[in-house]
C-alpha atoms as a PDB file:
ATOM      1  CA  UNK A   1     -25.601  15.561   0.275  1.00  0.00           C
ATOM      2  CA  UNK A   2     -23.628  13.095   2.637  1.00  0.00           C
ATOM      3  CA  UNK A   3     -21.082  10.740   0.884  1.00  0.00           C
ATOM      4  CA  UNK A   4     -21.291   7.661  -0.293  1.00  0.00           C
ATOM      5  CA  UNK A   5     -20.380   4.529   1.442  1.00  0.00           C
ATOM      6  CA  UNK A   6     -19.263   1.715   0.084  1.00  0.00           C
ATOM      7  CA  UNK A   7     -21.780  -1.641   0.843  1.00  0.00           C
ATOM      8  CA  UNK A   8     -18.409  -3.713   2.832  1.00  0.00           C
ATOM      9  CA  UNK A   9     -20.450  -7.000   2.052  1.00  0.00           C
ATOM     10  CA  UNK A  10     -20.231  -6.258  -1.415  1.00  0.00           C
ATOM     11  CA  UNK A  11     -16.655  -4.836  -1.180  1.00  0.00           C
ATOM     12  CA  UNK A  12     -15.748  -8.744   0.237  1.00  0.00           C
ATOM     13  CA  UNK A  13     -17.469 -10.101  -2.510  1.00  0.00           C
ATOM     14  CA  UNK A  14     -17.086  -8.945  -5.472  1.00  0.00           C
ATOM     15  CA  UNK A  15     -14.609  -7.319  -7.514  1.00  0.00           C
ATOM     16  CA  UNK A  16     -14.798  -4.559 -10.332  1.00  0.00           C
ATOM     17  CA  UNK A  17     -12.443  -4.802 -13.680  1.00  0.00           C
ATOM     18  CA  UNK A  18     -10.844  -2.222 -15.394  1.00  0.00           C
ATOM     19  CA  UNK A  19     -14.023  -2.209 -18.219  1.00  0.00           C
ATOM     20  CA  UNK A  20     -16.818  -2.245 -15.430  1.00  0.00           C
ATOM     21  CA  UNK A  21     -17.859  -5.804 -15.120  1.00  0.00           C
ATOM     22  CA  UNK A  22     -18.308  -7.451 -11.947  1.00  0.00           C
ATOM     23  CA  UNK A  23     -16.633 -10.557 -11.302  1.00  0.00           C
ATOM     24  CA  UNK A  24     -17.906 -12.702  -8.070  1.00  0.00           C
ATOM     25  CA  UNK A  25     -16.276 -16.246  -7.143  1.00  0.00           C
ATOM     26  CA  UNK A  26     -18.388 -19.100  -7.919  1.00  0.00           C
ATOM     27  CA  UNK A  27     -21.259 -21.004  -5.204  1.00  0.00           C
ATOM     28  CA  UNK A  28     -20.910 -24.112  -4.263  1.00  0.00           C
ATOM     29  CA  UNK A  29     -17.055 -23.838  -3.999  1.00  0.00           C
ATOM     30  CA  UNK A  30     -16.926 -24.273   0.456  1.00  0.00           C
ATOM     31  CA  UNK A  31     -16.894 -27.593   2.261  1.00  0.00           C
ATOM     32  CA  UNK A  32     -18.673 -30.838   1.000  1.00  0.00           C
ATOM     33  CA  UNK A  33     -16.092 -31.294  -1.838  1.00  0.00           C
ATOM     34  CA  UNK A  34     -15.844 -34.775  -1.730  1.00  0.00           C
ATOM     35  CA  UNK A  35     -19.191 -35.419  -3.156  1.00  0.00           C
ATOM     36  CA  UNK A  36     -18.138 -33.379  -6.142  1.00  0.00           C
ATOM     37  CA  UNK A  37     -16.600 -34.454  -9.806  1.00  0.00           C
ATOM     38  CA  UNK A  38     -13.521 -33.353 -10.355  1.00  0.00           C
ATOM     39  CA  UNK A  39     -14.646 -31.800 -12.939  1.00  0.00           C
ATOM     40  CA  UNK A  40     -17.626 -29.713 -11.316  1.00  0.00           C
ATOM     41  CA  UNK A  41     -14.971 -28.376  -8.564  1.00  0.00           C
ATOM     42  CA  UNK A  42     -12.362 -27.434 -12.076  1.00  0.00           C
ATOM     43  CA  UNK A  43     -15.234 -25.717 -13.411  1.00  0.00           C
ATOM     44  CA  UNK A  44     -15.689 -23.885 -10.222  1.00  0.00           C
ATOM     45  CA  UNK A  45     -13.016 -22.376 -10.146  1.00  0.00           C
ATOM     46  CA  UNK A  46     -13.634 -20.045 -12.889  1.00  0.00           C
ATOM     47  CA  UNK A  47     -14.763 -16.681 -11.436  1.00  0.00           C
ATOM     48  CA  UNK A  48     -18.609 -15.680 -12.655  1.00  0.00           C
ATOM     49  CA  UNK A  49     -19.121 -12.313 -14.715  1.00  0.00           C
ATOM     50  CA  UNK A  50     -21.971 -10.760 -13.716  1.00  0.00           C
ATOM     51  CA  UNK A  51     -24.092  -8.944 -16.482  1.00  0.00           C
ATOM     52  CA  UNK A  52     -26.896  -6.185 -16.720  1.00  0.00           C
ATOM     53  CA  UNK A  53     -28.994  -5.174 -14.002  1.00  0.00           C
ATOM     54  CA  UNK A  54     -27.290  -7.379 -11.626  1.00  0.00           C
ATOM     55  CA  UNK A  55     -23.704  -5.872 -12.430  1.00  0.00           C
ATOM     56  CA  UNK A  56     -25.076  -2.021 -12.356  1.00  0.00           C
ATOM     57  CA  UNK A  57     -26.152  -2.641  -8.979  1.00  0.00           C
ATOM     58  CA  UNK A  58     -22.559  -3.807  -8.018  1.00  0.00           C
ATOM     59  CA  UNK A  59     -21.221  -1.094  -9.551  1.00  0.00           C
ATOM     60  CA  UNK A  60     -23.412   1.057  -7.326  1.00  0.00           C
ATOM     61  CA  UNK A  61     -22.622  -0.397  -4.221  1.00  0.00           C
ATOM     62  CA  UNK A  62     -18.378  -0.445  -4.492  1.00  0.00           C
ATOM     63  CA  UNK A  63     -18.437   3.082  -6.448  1.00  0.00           C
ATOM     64  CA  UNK A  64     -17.027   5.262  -3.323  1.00  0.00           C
ATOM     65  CA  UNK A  65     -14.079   2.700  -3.272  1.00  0.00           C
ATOM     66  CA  UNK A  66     -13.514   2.571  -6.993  1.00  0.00           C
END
């Protein structure tokens, strides 16, 4: 069987921790910040954990690179 590549889009995206869960920055976090609360764009700064199915396919798609 050919190798594995690693999906780049996901490689940009998303980020793998040392237990396995995916981490991915949070939406709404580009341009058009003025129109936000402070307090929406402080609670978008948090990265996201991503969880089940979601995160196994992640998982999938940076394992060459891991």
């Amino acid at each position: 069987m050919p190798k594995l590549k690693t999906h780049k889009g996901m490689k940009k995206r998303f980020t793998v921790t040392a237990s396995g869960k995916a981490k991915h920055r949070s939406a709404y976090r580009g341009h058009i910040l003025s129109s936000k609360t402070g307090k929406r764009k402080r609670h978008l700064r948090q990265d996201n954990v991503l969880t089940g199915v979601n995160a196994r396919m992640i998982r999938e798609g940076l394992a060459p690179s891991l």
